[in-house]
C-alpha atoms as a PDB file:
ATOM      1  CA  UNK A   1    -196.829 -30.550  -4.136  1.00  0.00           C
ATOM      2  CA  UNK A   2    -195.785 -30.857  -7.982  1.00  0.00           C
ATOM      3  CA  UNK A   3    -194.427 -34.494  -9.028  1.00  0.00           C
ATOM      4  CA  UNK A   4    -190.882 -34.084 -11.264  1.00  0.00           C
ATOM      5  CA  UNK A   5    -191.188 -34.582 -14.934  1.00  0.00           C
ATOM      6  CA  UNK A   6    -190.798 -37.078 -16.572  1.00  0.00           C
ATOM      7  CA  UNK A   7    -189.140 -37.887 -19.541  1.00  0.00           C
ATOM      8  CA  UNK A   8    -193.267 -38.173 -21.329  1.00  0.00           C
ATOM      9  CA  UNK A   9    -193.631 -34.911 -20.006  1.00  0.00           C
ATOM     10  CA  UNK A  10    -190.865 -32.993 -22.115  1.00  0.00           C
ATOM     11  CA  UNK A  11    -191.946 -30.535 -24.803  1.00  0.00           C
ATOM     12  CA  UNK A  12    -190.868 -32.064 -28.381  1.00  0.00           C
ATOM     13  CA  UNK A  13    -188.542 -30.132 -30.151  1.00  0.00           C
ATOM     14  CA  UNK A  14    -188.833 -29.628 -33.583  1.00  0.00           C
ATOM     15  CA  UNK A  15    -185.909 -27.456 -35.989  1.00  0.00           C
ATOM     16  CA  UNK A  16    -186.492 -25.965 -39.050  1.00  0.00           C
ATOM     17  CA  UNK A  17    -184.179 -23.925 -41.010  1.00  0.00           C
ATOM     18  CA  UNK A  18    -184.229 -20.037 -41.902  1.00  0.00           C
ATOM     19  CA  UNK A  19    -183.800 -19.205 -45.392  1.00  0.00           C
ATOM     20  CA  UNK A  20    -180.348 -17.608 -44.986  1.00  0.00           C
ATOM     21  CA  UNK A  21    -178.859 -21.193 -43.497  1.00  0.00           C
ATOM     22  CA  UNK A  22    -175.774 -22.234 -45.289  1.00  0.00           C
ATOM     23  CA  UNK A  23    -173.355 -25.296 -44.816  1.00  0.00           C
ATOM     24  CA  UNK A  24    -169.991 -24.047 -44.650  1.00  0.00           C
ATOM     25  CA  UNK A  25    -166.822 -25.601 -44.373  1.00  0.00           C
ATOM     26  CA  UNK A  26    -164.209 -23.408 -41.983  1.00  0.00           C
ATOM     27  CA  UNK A  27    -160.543 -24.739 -40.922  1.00  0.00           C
ATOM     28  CA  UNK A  28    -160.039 -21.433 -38.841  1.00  0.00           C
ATOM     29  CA  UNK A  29    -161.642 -20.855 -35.709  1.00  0.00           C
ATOM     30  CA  UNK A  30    -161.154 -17.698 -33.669  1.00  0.00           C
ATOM     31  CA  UNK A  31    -162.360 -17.371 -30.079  1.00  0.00           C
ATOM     32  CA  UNK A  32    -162.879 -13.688 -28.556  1.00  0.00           C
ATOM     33  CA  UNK A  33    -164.375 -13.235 -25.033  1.00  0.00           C
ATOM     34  CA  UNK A  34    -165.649 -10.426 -22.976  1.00  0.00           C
ATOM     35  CA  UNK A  35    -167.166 -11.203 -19.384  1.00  0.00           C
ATOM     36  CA  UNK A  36    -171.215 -11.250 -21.246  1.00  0.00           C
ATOM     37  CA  UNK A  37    -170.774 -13.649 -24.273  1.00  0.00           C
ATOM     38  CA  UNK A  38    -167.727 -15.933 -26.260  1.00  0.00           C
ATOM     39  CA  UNK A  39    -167.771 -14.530 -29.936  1.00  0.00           C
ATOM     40  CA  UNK A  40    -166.424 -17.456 -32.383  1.00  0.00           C
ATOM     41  CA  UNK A  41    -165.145 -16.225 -35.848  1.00  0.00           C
ATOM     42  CA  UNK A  42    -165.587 -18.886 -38.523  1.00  0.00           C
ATOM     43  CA  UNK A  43    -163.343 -18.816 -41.860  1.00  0.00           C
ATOM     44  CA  UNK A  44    -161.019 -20.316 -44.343  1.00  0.00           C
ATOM     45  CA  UNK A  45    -157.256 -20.709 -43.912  1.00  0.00           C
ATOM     46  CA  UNK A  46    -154.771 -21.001 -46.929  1.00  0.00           C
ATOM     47  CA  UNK A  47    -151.237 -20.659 -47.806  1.00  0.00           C
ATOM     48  CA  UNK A  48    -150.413 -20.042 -51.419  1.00  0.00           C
ATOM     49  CA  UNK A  49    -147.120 -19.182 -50.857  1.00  0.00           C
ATOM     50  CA  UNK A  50    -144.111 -19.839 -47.907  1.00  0.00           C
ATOM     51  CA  UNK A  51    -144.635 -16.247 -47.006  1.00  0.00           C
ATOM     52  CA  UNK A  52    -148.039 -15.615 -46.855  1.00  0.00           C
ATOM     53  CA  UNK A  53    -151.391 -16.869 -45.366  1.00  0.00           C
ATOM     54  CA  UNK A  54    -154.641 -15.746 -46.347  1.00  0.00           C
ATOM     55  CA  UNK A  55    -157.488 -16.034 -43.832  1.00  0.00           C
ATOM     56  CA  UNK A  56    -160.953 -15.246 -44.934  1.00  0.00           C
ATOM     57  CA  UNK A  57    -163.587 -15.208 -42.229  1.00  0.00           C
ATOM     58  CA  UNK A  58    -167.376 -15.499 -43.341  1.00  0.00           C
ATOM     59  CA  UNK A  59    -169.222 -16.158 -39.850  1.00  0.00           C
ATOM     60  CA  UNK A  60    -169.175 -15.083 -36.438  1.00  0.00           C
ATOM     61  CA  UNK A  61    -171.397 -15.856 -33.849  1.00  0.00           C
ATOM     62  CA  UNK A  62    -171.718 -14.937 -30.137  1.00  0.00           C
ATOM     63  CA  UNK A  63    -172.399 -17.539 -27.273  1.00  0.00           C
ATOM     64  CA  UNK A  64    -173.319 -17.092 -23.993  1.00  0.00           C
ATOM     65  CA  UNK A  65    -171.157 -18.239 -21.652  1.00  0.00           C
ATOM     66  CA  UNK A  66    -173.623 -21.427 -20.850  1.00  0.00           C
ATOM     67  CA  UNK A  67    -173.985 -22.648 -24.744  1.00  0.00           C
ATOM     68  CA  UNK A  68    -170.163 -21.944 -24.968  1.00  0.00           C
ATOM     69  CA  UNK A  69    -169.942 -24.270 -21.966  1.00  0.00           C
ATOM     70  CA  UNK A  70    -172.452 -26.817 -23.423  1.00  0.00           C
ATOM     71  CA  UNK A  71    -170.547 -26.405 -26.902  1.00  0.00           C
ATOM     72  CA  UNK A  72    -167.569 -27.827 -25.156  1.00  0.00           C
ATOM     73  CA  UNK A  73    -168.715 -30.157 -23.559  1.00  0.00           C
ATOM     74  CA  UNK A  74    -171.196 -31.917 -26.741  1.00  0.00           C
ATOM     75  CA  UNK A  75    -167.621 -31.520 -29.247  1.00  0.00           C
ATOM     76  CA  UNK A  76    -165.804 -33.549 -25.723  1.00  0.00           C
ATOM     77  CA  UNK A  77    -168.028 -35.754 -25.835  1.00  0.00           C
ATOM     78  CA  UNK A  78    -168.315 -36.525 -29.651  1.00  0.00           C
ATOM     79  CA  UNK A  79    -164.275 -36.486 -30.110  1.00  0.00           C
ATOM     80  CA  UNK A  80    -163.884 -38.705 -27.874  1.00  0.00           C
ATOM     81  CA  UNK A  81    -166.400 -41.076 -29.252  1.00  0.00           C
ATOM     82  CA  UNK A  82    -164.548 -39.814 -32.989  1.00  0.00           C
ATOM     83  CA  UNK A  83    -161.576 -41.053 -31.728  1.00  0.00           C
ATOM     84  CA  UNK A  84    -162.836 -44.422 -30.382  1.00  0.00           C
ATOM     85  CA  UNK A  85    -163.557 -45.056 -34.115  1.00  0.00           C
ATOM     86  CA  UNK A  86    -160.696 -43.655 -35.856  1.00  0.00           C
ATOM     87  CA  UNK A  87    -157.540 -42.883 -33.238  1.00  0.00           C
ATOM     88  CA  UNK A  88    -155.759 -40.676 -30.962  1.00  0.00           C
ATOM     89  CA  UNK A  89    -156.064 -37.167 -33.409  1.00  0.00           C
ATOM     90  CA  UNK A  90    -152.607 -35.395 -32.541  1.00  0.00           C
ATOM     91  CA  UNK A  91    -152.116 -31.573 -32.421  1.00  0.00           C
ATOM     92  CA  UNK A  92    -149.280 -29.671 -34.007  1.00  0.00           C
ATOM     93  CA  UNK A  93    -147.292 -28.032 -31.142  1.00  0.00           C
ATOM     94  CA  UNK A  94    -147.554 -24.615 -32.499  1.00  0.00           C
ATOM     95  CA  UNK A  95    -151.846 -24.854 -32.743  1.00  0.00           C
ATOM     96  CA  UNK A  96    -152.038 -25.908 -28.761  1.00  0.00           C
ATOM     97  CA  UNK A  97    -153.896 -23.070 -26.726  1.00  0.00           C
ATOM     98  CA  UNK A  98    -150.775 -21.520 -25.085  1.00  0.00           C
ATOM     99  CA  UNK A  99    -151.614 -21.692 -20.945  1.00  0.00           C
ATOM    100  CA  UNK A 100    -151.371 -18.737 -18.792  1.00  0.00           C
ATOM    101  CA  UNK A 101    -154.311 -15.498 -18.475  1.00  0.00           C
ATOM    102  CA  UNK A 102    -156.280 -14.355 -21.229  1.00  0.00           C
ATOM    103  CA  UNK A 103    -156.873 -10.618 -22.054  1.00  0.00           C
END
């Protein structure tokens, strides 16, 4: 019979990064879904006049349904420590999720 691991016994993880890695800075976050993976588009928001917004998206990536899962959970987890530190962080009405089915 095999004993459980133990925290000794994990692998180490080690991260490196590729040579196309970039920091990027994104205030626009679209979510897509399909029933095999969550695809998140990242980009830039701005409004340079009353009548206009300009959205430029420079990244998407596609999760699997357990990282998008585990996503959630690690930003819960971290906002609410964030706002521990630094307050309540308020939504504008109009940028809440609205409730009902999603197509």
């Amino acid at each position: 019979m095999s004993q459980p691991k133990t925290p000794a016994d994990q692998p180490t993880v080690t991260t490196s990064q590729t040579a196309e890695y970039r920091n990027n800075y994104a205030n626009s976050v679209q979510v897509r879904m399909s029933v095999w993976d969550f695809f998140l588009v990242f980009g830039t928001m701005r409004q340079d006049s009353p009548d206009e917004v300009k959205l430029e998206n420079f990244q998407g990536i596609y999760l699997s349904p357990q990282q998008a899962k585990a996503l959630l959970q690690i930003l819960q987890h971290n906002l609410t420590q964030y706002e521990k530190a630094f307050g309540e962080l308020a939504l504008e009405p109009h940028l809440v999720p609205p409730s009902g089915p999603v197509h």
